[in-house]
PDB file of N, CA and C in Angstrom:
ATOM      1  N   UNK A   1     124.790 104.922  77.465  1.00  0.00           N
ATOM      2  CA  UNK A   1     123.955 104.071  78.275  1.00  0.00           C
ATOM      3  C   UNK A   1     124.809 103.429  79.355  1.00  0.00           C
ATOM      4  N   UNK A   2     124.315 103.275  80.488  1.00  0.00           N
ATOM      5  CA  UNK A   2     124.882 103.265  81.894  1.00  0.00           C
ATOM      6  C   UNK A   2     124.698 101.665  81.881  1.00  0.00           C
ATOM      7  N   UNK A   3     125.773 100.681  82.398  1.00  0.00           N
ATOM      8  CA  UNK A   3     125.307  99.284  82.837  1.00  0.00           C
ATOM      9  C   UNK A   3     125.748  99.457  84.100  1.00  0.00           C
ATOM     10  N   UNK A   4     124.519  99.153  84.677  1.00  0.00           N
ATOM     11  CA  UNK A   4     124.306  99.160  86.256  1.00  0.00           C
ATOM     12  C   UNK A   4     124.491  97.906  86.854  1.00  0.00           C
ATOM     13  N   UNK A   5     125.297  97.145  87.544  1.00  0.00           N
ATOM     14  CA  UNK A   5     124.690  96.149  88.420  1.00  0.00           C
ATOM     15  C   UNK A   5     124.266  96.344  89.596  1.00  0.00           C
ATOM     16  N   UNK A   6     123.306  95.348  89.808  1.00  0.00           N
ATOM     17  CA  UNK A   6     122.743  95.280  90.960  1.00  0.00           C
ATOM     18  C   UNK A   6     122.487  94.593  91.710  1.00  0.00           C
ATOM     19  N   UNK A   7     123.003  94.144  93.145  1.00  0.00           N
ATOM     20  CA  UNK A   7     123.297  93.324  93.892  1.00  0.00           C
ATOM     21  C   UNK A   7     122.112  93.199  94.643  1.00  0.00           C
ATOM     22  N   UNK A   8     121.694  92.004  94.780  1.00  0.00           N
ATOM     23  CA  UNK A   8     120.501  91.331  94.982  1.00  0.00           C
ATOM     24  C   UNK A   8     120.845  90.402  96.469  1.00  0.00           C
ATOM     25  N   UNK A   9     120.368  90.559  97.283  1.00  0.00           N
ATOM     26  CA  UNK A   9     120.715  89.738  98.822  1.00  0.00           C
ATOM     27  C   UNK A   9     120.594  88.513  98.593  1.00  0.00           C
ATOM     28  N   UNK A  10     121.673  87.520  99.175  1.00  0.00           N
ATOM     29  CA  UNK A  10     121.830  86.130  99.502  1.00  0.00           C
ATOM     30  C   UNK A  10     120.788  85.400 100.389  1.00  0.00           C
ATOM     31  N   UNK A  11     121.058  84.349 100.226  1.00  0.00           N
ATOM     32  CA  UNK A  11     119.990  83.263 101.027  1.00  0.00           C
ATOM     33  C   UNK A  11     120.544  83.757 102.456  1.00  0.00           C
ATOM     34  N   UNK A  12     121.743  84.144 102.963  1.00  0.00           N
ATOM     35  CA  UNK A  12     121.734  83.890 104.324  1.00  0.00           C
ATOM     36  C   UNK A  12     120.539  85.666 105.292  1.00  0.00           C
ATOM     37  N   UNK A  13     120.769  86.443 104.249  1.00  0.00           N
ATOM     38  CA  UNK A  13     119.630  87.893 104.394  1.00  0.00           C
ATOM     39  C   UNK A  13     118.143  87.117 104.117  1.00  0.00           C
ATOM     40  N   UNK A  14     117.865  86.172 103.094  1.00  0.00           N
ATOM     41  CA  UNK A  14     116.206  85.979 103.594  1.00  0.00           C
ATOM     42  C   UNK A  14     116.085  85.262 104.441  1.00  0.00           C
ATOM     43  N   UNK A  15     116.979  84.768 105.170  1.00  0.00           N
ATOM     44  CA  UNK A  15     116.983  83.318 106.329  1.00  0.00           C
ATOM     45  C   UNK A  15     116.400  84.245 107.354  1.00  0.00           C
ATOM     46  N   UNK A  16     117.698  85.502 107.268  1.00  0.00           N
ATOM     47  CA  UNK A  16     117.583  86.501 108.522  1.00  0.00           C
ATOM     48  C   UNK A  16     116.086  86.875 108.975  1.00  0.00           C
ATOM     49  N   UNK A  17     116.020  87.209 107.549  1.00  0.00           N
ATOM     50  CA  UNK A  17     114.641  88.433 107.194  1.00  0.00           C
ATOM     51  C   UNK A  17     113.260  87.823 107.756  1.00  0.00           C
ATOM     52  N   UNK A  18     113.515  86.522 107.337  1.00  0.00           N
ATOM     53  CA  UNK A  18     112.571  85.503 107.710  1.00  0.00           C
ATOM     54  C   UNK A  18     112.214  85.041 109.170  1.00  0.00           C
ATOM     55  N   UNK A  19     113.496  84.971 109.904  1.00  0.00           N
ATOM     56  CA  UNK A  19     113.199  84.599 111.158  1.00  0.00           C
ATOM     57  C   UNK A  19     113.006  85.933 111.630  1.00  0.00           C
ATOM     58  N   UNK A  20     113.262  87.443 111.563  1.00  0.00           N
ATOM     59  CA  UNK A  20     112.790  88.309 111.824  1.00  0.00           C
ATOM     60  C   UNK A  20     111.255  88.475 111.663  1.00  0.00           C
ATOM     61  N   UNK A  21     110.579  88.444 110.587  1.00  0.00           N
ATOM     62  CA  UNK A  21     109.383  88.090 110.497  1.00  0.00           C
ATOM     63  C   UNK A  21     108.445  87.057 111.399  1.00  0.00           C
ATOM     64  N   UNK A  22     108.728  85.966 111.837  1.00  0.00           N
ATOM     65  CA  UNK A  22     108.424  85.249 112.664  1.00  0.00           C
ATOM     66  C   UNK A  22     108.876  85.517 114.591  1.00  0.00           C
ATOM     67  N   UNK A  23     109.475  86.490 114.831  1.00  0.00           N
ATOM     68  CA  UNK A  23     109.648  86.972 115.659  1.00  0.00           C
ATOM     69  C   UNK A  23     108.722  87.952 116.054  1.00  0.00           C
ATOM     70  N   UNK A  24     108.810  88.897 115.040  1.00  0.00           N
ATOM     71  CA  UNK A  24     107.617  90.039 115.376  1.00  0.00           C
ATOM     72  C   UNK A  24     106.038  89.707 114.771  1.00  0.00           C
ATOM     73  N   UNK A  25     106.157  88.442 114.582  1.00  0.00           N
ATOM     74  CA  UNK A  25     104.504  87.194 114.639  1.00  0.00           C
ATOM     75  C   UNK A  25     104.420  87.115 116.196  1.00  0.00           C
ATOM     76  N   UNK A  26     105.522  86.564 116.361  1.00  0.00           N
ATOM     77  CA  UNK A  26     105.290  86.020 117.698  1.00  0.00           C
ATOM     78  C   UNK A  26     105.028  87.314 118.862  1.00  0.00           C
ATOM     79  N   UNK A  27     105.361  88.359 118.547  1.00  0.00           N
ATOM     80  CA  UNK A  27     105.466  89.558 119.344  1.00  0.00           C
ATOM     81  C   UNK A  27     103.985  90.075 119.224  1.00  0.00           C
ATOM     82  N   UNK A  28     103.683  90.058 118.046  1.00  0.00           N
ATOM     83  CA  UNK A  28     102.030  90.818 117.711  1.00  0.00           C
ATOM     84  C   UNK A  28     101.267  89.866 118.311  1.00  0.00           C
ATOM     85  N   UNK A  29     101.189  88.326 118.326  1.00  0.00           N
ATOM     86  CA  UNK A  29     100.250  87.486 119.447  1.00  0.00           C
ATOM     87  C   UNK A  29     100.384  87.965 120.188  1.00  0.00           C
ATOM     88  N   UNK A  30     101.424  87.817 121.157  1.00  0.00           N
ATOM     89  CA  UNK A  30     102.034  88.225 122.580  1.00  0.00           C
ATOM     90  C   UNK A  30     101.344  89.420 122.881  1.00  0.00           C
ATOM     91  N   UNK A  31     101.386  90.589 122.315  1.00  0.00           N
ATOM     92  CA  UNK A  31     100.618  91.934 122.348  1.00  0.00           C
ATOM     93  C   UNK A  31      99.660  91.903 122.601  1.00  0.00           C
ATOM     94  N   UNK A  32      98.767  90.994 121.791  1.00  0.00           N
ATOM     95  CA  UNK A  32      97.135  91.045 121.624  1.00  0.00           C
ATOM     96  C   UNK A  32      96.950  90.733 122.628  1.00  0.00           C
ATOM     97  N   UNK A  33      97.719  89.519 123.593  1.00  0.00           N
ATOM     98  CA  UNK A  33      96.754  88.910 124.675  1.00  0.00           C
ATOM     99  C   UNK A  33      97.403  89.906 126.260  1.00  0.00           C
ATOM    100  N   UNK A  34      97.998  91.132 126.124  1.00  0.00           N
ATOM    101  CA  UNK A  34      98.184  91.911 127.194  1.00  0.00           C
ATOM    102  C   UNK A  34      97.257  93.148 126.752  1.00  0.00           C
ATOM    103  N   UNK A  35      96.729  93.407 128.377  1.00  0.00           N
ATOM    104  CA  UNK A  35      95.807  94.941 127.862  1.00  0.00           C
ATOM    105  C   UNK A  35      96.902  95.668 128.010  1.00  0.00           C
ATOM    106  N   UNK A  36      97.339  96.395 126.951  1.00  0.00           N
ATOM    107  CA  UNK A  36      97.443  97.537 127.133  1.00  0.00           C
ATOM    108  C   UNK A  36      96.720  98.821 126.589  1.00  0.00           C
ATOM    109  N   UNK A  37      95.303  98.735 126.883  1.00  0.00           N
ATOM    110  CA  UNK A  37      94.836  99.906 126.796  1.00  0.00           C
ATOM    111  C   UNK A  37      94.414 100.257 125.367  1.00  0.00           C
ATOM    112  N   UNK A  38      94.197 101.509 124.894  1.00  0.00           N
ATOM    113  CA  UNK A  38      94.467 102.390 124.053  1.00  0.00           C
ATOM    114  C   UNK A  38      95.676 101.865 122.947  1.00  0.00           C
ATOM    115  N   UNK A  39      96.846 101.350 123.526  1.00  0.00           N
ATOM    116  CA  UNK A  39      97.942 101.398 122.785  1.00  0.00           C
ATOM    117  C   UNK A  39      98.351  99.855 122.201  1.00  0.00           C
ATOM    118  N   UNK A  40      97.633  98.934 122.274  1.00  0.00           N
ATOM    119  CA  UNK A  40      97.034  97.689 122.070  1.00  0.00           C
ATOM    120  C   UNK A  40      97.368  97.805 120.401  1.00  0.00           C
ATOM    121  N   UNK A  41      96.032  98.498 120.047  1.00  0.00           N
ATOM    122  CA  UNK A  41      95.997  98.873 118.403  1.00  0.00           C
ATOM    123  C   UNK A  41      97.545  99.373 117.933  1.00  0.00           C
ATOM    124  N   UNK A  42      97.982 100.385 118.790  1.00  0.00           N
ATOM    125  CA  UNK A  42      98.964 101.336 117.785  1.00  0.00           C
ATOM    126  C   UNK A  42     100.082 100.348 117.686  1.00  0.00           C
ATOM    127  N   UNK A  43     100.517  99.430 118.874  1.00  0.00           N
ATOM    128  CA  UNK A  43     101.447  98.544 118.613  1.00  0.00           C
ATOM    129  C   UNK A  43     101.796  97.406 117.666  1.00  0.00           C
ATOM    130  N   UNK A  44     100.321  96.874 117.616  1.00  0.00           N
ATOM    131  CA  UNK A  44     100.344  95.698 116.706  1.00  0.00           C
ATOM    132  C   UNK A  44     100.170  96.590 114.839  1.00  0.00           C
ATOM    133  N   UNK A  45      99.447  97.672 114.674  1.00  0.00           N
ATOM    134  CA  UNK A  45      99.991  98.310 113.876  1.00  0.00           C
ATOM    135  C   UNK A  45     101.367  98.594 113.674  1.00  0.00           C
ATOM    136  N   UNK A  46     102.302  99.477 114.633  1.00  0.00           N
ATOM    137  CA  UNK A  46     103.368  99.564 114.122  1.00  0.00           C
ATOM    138  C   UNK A  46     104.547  98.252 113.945  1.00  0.00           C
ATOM    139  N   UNK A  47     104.071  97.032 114.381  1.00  0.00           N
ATOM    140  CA  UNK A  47     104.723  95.992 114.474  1.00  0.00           C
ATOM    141  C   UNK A  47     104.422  95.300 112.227  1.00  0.00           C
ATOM    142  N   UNK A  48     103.361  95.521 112.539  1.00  0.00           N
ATOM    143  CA  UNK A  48     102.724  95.145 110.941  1.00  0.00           C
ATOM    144  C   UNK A  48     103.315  96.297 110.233  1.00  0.00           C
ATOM    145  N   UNK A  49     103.591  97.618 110.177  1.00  0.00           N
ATOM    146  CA  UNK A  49     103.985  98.675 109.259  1.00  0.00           C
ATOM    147  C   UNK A  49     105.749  97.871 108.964  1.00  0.00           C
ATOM    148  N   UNK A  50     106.571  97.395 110.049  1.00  0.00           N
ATOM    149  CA  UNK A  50     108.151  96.979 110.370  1.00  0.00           C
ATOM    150  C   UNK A  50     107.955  95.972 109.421  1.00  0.00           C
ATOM    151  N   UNK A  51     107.060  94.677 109.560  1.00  0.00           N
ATOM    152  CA  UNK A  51     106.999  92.915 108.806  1.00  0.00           C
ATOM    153  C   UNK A  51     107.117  93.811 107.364  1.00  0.00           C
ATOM    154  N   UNK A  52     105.327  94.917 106.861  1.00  0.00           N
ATOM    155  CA  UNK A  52     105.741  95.700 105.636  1.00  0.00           C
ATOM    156  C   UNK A  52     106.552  96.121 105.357  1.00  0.00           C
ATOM    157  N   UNK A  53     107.661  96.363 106.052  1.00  0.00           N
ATOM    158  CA  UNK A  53     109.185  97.248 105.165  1.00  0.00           C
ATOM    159  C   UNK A  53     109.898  96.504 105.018  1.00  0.00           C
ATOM    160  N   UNK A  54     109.840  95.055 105.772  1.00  0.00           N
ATOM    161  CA  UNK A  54     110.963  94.099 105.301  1.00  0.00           C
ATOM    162  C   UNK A  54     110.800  93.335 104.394  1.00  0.00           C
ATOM    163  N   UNK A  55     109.319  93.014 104.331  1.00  0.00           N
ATOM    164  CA  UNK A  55     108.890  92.037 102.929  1.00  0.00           C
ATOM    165  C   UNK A  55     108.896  92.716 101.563  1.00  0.00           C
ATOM    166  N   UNK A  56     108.408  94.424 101.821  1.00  0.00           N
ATOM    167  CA  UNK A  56     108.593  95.225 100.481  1.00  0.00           C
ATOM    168  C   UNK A  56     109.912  95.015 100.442  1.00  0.00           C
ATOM    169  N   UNK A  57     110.738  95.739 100.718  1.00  0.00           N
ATOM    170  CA  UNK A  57     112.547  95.843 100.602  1.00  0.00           C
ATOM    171  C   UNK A  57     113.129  94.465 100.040  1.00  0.00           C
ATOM    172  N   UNK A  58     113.239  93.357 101.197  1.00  0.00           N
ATOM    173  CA  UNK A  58     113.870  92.437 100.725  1.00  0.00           C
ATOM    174  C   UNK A  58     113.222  91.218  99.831  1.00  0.00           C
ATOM    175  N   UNK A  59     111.875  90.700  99.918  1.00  0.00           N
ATOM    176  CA  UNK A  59     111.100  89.907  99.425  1.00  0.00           C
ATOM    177  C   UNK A  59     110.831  90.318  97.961  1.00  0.00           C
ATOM    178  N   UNK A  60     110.277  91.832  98.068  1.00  0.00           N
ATOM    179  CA  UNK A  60     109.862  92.465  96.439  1.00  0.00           C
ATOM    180  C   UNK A  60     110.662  93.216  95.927  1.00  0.00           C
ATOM    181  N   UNK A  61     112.014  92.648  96.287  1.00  0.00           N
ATOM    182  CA  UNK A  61     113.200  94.010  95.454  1.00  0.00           C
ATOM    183  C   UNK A  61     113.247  94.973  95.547  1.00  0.00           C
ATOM    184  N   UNK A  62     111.932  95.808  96.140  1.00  0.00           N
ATOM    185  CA  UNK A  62     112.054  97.175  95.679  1.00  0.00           C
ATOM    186  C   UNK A  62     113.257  98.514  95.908  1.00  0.00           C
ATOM    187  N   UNK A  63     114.123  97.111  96.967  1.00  0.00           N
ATOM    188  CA  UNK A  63     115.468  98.089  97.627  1.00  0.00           C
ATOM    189  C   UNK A  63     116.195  98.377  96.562  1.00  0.00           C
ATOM    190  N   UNK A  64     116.034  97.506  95.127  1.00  0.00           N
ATOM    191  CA  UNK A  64     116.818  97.565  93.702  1.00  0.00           C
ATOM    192  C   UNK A  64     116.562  97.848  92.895  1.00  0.00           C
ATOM    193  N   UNK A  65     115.095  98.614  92.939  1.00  0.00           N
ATOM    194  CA  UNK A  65     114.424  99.020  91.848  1.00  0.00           C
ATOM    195  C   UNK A  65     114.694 100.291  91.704  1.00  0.00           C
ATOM    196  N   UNK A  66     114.244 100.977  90.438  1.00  0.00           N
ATOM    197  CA  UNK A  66     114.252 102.399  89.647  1.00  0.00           C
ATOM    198  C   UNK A  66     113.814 103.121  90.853  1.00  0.00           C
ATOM    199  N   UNK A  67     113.521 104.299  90.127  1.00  0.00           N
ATOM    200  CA  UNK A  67     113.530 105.455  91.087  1.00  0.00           C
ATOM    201  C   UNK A  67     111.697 105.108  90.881  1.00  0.00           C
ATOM    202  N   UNK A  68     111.239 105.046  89.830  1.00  0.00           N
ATOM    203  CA  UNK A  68     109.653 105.199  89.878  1.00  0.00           C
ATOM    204  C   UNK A  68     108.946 104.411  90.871  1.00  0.00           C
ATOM    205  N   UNK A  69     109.230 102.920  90.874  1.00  0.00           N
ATOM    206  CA  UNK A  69     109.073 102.373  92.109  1.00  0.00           C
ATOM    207  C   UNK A  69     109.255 102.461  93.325  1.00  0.00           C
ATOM    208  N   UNK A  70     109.914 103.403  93.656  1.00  0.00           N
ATOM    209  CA  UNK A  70     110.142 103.649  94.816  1.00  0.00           C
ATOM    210  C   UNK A  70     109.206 105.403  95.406  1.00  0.00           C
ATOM    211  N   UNK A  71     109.106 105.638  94.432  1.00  0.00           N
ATOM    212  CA  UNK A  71     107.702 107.008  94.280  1.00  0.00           C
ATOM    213  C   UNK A  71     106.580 106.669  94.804  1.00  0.00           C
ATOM    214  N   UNK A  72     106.098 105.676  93.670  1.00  0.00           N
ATOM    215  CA  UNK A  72     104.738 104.846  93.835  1.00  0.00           C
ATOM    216  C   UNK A  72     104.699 104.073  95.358  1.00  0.00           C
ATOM    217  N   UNK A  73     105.928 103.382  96.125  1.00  0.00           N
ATOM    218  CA  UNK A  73     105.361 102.719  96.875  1.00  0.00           C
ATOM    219  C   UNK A  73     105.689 103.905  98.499  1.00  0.00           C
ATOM    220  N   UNK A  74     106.405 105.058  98.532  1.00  0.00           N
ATOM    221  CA  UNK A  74     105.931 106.141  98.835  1.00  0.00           C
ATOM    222  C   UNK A  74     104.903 106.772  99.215  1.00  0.00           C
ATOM    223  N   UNK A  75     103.996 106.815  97.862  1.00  0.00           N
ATOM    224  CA  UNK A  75     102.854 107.235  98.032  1.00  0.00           C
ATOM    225  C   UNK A  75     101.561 105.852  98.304  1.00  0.00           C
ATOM    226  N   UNK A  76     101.967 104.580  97.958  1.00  0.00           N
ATOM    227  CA  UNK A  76     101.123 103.560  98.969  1.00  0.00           C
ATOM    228  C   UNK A  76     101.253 103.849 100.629  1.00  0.00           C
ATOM    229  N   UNK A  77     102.693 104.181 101.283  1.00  0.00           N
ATOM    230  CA  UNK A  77     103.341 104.079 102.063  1.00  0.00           C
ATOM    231  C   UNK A  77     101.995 105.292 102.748  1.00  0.00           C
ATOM    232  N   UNK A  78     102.419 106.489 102.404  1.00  0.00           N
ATOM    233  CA  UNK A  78     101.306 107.260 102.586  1.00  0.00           C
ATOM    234  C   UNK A  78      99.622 107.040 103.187  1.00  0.00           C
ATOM    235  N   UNK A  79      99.661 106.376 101.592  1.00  0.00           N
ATOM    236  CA  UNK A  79      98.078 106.340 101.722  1.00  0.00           C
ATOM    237  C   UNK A  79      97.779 105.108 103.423  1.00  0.00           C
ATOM    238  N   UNK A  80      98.806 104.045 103.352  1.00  0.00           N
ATOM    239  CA  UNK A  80      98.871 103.424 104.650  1.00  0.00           C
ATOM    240  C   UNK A  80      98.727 103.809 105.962  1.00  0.00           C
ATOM    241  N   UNK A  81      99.531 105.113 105.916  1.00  0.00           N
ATOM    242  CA  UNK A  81      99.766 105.806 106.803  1.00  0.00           C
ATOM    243  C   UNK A  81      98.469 106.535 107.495  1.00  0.00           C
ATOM    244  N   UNK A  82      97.730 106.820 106.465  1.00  0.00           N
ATOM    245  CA  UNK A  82      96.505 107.843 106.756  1.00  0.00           C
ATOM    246  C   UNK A  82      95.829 106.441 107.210  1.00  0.00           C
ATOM    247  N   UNK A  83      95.353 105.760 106.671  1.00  0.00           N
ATOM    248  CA  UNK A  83      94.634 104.688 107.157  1.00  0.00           C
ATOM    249  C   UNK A  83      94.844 104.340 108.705  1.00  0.00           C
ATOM    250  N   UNK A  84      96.708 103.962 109.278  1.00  0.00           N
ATOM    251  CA  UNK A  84      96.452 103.585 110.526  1.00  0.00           C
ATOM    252  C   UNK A  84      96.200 104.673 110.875  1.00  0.00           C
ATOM    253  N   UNK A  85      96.398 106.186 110.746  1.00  0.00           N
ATOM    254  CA  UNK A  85      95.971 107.459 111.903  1.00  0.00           C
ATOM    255  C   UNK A  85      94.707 107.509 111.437  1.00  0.00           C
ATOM    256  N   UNK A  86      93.588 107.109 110.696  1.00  0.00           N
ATOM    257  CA  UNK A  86      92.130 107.509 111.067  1.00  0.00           C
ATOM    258  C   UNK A  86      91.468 105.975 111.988  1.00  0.00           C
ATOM    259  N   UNK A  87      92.207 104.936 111.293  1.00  0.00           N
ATOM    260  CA  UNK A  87      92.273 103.682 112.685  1.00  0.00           C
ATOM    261  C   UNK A  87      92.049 104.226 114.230  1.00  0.00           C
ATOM    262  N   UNK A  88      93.392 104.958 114.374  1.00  0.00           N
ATOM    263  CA  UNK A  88      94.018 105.307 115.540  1.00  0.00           C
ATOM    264  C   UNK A  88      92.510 106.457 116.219  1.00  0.00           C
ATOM    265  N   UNK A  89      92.120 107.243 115.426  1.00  0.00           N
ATOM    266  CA  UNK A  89      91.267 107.570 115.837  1.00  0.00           C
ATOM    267  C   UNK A  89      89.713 107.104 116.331  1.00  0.00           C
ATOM    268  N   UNK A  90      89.461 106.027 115.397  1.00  0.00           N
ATOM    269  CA  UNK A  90      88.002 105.538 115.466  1.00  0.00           C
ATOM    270  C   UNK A  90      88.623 104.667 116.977  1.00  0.00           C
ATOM    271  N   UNK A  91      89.537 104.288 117.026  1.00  0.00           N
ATOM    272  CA  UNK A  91      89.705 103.289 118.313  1.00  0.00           C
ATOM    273  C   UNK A  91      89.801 104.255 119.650  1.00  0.00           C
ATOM    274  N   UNK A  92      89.935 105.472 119.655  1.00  0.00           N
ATOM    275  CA  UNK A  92      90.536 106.361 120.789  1.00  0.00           C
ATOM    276  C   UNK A  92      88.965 107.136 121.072  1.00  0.00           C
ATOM    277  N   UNK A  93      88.035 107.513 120.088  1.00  0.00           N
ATOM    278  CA  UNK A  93      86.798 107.934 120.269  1.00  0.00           C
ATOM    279  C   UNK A  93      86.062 107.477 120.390  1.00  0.00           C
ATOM    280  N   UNK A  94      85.686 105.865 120.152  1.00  0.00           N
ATOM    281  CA  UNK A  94      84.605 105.145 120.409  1.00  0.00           C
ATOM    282  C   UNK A  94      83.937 105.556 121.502  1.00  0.00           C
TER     283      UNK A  94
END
């Protein structure tokens, strides 16, 4: 049997993580109130997919978890994925 440690990020990485998060808040307002078009949606989506990889990773551990957890949120990751591209569509065909 293997003893693994596993190093878990310091207060000064959620400080980071955090004011990163509140940056790309402030960026997705900022977005909303410029037309850009068509690409309006895809931005403030891919700005929300970035906040999701930093709060999964550093907030919910999952950067330290087993291998199964990291399968499962894979295939959430996925199922996300399909969601913003049929988004992407209902907004481009209206």
């Amino acid at each position: 049997m293997e003893n693994h440690v596993k190093k878990h990020p310091g207060y000064s990485t959620y400080i980071f993580v955090w004011l990163a998060l509140l940056a790309f808040t402030s960026i997705t307002v900022t977005v909303a109130g410029i037309d850009l078009g068509n690409y309006t949606m895809l931005v403030a989506l891919g700005i929300a997919a970035i906040k999701s990889v930093l709060v999964i990773n550093i907030f919910m551990h999952i950067k330290y978890e087993e291998k199964i957890f990291k399968v499962f949120l894979l295939l959430s990751l996925f199922t996300l994925l399909s969601i913003f591209i049929l988004t992407l569509f209902d907004i481009i065909y209206r």
